[in-house]
Protein backbone atom coordinates (compact mmCIF):
# COMPACT_ATOMS: atom_id res chain seq x y z
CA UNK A 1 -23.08 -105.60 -47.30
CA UNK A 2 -26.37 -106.25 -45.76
CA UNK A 3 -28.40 -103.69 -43.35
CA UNK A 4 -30.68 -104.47 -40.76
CA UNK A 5 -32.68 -102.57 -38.50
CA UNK A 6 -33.89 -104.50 -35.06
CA UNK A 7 -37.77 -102.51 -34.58
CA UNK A 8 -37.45 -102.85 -30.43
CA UNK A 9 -34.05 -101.11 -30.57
CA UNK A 10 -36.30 -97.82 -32.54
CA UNK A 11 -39.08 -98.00 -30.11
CA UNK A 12 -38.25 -100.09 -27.04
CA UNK A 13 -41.63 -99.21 -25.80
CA UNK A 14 -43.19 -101.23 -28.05
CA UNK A 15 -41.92 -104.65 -27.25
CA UNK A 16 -41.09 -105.66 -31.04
CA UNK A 17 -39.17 -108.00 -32.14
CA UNK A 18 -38.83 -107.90 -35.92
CA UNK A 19 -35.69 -107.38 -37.85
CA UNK A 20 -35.48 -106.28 -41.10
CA UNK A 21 -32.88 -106.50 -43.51
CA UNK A 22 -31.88 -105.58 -46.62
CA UNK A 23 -28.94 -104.98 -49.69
CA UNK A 24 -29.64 -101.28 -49.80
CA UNK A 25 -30.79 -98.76 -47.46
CA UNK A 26 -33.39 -97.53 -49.80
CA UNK A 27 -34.60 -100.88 -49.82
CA UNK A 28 -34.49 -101.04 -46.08
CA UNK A 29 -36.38 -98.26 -45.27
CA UNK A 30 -39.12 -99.27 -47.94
CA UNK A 31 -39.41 -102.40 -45.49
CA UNK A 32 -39.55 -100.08 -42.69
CA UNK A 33 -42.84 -97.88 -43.63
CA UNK A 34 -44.70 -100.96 -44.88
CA UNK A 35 -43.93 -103.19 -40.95
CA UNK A 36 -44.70 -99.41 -39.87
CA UNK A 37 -48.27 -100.71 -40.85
CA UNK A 38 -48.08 -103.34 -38.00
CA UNK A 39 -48.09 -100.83 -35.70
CA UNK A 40 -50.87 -98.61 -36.95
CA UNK A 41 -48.55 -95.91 -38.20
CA UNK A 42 -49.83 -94.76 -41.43
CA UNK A 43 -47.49 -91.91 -41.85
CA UNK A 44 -43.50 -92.28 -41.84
CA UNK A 45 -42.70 -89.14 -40.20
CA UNK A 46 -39.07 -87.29 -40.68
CA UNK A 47 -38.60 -88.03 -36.95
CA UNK A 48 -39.12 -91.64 -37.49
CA UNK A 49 -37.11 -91.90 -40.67
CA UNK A 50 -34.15 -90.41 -38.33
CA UNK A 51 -34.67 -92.98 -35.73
CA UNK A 52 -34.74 -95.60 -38.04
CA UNK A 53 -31.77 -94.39 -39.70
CA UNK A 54 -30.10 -94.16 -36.28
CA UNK A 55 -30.85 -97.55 -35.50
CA UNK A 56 -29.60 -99.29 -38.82
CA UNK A 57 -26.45 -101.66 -38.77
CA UNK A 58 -24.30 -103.35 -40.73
CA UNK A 59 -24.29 -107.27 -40.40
């Protein structure tokens, strides 16, 4: 199983278009907070993690 979370479809607003994907969502979301960088956001909030988490798929 692989999981993938599409950045524009967490924040729409900010006209991204990296995927990420991973085995794991632990590994996932580690992707996540460091191309969380990219954007100038130094701190993974719990609201974030939520949206991310809302936002993951299976592919």
């Amino acid at each position: 199983m692989t999981l993938q979370v599409d950045c524009g479809k967490v924040n729409p607003a900010t006209g991204c278009t990296t995927v990420l994907q991973a085995e794991t969502e632990e590994e996932l979301m580690q992707k996540v907070a460091v191309h969380a960088k990219d954007h100038g956001i130094v701190e993974v909030t719990p609201e974030l993690i939520a949206q991310v988490k809302g936002a993951i798929e299976e592919v």
